[in-house]
N, C-alpha and C. Protein backbone atom coordinates (compact mmCIF):
# COMPACT_ATOMS: atom_id res chain seq x y z
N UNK A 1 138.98 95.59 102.31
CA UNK A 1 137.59 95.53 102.77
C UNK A 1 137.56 95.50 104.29
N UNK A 2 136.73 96.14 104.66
CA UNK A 2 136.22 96.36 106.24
C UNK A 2 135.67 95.02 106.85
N UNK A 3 135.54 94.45 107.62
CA UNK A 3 134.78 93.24 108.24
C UNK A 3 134.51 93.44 109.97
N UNK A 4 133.39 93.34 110.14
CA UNK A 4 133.09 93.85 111.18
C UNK A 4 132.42 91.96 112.38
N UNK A 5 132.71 92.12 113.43
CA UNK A 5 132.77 90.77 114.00
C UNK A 5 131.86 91.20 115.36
N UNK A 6 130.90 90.40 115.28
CA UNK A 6 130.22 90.93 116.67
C UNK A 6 130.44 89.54 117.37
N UNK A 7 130.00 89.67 119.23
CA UNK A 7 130.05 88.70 119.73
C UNK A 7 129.46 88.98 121.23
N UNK A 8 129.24 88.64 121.94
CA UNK A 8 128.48 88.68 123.76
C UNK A 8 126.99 88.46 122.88
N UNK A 9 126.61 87.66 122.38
CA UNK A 9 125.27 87.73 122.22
C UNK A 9 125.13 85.99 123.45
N UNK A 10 123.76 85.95 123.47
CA UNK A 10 123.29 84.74 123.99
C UNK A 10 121.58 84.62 124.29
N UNK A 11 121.70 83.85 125.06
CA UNK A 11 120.44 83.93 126.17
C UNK A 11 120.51 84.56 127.64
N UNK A 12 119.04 85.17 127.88
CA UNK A 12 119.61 85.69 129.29
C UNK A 12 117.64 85.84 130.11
N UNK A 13 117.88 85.76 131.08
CA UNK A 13 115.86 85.90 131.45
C UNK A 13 116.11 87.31 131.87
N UNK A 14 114.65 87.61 131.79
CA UNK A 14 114.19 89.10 131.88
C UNK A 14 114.99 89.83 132.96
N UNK A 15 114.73 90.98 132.85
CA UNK A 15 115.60 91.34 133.74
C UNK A 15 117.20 91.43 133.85
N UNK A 16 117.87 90.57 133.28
CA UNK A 16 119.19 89.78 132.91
C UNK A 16 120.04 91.92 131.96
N UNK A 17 121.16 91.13 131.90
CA UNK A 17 122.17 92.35 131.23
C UNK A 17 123.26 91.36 130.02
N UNK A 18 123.82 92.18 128.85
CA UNK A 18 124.43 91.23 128.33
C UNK A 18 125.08 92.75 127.26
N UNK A 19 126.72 92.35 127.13
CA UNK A 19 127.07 93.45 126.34
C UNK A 19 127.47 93.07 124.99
N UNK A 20 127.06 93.54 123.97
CA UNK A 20 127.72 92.86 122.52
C UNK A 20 128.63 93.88 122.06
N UNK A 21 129.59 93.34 121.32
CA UNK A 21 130.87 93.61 120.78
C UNK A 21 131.30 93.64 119.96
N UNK A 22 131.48 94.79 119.12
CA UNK A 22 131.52 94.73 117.25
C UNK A 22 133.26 95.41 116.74
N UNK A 23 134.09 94.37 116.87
CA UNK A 23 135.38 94.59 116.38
C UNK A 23 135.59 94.98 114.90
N UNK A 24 135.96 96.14 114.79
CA UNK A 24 136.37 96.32 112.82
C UNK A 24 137.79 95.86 112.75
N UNK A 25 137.82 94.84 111.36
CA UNK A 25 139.25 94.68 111.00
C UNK A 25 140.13 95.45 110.76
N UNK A 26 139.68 96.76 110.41
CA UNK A 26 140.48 97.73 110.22
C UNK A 26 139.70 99.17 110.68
N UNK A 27 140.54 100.09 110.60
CA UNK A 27 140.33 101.28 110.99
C UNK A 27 139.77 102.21 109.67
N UNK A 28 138.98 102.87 109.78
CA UNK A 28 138.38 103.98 108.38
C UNK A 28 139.19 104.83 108.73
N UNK A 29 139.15 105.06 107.32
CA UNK A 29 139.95 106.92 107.40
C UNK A 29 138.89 107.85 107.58
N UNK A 30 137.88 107.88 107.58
CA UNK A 30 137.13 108.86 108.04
C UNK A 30 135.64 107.77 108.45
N UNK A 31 135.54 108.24 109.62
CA UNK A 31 134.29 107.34 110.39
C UNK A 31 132.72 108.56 110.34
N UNK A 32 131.91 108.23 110.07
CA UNK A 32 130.47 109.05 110.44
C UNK A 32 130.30 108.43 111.46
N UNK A 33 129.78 107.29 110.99
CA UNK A 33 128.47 106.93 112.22
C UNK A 33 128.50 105.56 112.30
N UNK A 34 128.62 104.81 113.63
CA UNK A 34 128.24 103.69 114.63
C UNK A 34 127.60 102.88 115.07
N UNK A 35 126.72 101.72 114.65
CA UNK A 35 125.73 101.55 115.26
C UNK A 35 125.44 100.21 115.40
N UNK A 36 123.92 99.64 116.32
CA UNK A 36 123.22 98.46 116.64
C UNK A 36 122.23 99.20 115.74
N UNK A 37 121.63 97.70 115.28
CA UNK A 37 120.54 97.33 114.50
C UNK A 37 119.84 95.74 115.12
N UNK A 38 118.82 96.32 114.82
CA UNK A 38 118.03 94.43 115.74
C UNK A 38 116.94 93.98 114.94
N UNK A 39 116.82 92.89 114.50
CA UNK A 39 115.55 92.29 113.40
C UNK A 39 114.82 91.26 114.32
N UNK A 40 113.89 91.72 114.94
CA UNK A 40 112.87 90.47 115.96
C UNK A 40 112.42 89.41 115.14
N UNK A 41 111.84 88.42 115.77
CA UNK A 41 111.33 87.54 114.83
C UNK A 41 110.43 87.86 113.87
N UNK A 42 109.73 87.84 112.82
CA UNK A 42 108.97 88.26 112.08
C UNK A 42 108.85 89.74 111.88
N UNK A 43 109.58 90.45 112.16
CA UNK A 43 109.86 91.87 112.16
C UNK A 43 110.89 92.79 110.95
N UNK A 44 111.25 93.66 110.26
CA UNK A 44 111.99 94.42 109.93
C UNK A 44 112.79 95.12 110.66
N UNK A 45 114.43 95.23 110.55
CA UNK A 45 115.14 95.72 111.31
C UNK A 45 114.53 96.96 111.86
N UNK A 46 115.35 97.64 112.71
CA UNK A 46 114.99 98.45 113.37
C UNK A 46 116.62 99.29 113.97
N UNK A 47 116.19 100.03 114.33
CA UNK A 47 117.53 101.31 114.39
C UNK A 47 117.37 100.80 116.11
N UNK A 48 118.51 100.31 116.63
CA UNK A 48 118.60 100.11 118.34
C UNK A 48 119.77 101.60 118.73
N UNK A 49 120.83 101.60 118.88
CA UNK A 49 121.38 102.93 118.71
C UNK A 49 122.50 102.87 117.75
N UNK A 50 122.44 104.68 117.80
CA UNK A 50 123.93 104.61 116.99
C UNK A 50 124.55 106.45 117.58
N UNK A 51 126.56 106.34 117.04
CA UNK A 51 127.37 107.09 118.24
C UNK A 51 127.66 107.59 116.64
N UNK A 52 127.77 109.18 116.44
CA UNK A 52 128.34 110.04 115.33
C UNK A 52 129.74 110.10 115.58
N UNK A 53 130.48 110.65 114.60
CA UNK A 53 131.96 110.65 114.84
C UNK A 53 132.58 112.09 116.18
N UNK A 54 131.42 112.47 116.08
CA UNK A 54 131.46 113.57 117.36
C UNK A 54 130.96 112.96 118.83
N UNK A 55 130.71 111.61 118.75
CA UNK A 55 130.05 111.00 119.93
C UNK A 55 128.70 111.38 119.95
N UNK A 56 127.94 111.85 119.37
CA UNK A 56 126.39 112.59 119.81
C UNK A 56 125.84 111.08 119.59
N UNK A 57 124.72 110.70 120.27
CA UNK A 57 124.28 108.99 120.27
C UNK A 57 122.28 109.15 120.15
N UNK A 58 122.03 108.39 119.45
CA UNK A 58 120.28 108.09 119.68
C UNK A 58 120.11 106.77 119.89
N UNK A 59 118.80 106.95 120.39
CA UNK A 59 118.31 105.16 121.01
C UNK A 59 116.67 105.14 120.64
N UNK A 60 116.58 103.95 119.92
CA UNK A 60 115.33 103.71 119.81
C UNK A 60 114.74 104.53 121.32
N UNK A 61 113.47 104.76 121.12
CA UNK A 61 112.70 105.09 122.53
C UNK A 61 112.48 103.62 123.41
N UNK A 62 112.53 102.39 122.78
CA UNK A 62 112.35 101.28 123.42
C UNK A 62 113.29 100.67 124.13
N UNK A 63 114.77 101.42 123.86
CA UNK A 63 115.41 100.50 124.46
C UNK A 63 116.04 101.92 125.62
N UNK A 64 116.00 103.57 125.13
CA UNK A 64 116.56 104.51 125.83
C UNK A 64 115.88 104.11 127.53
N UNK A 65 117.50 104.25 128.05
CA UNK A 65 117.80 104.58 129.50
C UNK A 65 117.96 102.89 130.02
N UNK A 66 117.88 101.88 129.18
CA UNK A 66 118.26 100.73 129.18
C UNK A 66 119.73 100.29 128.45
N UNK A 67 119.74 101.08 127.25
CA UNK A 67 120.76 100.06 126.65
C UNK A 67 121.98 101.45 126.45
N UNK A 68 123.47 101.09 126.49
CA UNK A 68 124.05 102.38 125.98
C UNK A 68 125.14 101.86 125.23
N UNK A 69 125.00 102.43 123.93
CA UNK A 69 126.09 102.33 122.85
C UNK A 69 127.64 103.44 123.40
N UNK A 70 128.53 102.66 123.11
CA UNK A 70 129.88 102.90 123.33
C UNK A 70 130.98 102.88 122.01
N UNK A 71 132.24 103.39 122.57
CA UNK A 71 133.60 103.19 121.18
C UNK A 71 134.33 103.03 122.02
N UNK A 72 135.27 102.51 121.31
CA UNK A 72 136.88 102.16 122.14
C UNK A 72 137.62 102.48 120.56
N UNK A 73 137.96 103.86 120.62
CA UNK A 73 139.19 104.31 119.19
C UNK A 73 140.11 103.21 118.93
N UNK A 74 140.63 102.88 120.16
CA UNK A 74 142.63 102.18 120.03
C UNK A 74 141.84 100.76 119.07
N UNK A 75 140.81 100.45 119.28
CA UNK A 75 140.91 98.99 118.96
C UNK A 75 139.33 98.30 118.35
N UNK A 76 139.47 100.04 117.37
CA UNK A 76 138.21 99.59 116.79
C UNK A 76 137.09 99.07 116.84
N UNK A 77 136.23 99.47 118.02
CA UNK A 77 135.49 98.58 118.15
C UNK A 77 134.14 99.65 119.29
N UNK A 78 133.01 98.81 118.67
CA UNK A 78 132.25 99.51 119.40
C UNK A 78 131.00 98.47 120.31
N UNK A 79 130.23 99.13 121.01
CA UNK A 79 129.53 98.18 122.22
C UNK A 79 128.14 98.14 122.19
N UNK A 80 127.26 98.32 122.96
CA UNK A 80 126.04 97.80 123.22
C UNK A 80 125.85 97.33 124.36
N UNK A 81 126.13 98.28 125.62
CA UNK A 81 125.57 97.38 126.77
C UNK A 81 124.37 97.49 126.99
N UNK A 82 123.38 96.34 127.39
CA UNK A 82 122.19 95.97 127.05
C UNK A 82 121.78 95.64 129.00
N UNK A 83 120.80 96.31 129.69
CA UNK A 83 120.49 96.57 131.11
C UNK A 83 119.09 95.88 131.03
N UNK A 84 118.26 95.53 131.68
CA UNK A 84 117.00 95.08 131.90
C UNK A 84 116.35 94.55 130.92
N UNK A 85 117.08 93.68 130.46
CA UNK A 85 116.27 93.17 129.41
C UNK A 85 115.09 92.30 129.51
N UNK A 86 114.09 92.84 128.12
CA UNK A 86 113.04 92.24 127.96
C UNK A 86 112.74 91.49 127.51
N UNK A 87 111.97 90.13 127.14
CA UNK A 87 111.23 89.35 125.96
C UNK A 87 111.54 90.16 125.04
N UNK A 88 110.85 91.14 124.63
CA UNK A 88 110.54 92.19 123.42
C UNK A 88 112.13 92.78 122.83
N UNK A 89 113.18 92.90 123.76
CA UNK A 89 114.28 92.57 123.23
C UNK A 89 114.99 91.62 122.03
N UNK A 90 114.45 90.18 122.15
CA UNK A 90 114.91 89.54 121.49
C UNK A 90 114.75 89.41 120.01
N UNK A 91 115.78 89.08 119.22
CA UNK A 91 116.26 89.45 118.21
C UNK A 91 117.02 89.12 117.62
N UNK A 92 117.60 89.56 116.60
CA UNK A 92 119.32 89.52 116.11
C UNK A 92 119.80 90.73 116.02
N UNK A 93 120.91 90.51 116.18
CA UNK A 93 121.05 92.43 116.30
C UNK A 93 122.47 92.33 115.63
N UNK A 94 122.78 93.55 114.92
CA UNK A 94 124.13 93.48 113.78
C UNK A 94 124.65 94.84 114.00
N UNK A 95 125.73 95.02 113.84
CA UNK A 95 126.53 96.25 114.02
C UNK A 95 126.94 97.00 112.97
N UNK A 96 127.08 97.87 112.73
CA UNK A 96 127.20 98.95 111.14
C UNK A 96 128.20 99.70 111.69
N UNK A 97 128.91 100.43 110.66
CA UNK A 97 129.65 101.60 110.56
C UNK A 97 129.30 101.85 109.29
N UNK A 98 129.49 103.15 109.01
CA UNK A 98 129.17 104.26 107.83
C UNK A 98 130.63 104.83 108.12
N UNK A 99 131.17 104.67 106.74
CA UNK A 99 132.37 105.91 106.47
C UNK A 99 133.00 105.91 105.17
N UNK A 100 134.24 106.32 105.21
CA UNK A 100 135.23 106.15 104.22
C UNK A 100 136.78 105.45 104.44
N UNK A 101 136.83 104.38 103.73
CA UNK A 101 137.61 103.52 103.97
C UNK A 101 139.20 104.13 103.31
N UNK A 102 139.54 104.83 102.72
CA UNK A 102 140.28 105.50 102.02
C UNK A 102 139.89 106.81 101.70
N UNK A 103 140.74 108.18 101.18
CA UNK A 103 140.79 109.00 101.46
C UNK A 103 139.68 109.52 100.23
N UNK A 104 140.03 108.41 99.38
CA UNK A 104 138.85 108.59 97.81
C UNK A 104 137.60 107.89 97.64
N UNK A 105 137.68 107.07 98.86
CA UNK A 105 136.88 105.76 98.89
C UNK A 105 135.56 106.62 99.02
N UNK A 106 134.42 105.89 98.40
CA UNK A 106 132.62 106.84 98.37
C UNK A 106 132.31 106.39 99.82
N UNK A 107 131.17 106.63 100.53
CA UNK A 107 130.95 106.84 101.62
C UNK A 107 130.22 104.80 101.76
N UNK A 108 130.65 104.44 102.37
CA UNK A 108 130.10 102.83 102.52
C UNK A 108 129.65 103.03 103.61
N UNK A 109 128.73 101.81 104.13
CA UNK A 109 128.61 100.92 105.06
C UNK A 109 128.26 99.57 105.40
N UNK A 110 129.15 99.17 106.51
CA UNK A 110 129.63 97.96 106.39
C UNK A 110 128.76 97.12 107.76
N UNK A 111 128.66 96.23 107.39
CA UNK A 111 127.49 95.35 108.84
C UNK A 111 128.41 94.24 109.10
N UNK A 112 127.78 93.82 109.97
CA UNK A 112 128.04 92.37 110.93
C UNK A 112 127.86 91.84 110.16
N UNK A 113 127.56 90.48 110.77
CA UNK A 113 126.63 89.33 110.40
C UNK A 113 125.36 88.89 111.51
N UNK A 114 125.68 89.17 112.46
CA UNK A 114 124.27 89.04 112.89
C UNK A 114 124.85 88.42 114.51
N UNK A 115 124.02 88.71 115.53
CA UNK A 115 124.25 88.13 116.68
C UNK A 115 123.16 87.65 117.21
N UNK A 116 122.68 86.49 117.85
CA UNK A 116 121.34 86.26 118.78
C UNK A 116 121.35 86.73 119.90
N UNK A 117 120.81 87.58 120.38
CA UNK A 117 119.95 87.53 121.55
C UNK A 117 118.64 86.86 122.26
N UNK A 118 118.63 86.02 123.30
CA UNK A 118 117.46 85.82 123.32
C UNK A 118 116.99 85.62 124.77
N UNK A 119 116.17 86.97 125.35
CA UNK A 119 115.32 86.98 126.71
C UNK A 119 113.77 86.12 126.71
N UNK A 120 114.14 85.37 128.11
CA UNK A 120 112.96 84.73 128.54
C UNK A 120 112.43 85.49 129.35
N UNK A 121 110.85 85.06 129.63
CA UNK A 121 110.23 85.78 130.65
C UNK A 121 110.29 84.93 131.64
């Protein structure tokens, strides 16, 4: 089984920067797709970005030209640096991969557990 570990979450005031960090225990044999996800308070998640196995990347419109999703191959793991942050930022935000864990394995995906963020004004 895959297990995915996020971490740089915190508090930070507006304006503020903060990068989160989603380590996989292991490596897929075949990777799609990458991503942040963020659930505000009283809200339904929401798609923050995500990186295809070709690198091609989308960003919510709320967070584009603020926040930029990243990979690091050697060591499994992918990013979220987070630039000007807002109130309206705050959240929990969880990390996904979509793939195949084995060469027969059906197409999964696997999440975090959840990280806090939380901007003051």
């Amino acid at each position: 089984q895959v297990q995915l570990v996020e971490s740089g979450g915190g508090s930070v005031q507006a304006g503020g920067s903060l990068r989160l960090s989603c380590v996989a225990s292991r490596r897929l044999y075949k990777l799609f797709v990458m991503g942040w996800y963020r659930q505000p308070p009283g809200k339904e998640r929401e798609l923050v970005a995500n990186m295809t196995w070709l690198e091609e990347t989308q960003y919510a419109d709320s967070v584009n030209g603020r926040f930029t999703i990243s990979r690091d191959r050697a060591n499994n793991a992918h990013y979220l640096q987070m630039t000007d942050l807002k109130p309206e930022d705050t959240a929990i935000y969880c990390c996904e991969l979509e793939g195949l864990q084995t060469i027969l394995a059906p197409r999964t995906e696997y999440w975090g557990q959840g990280i806090q963020v939380t901007v003051s004004s």
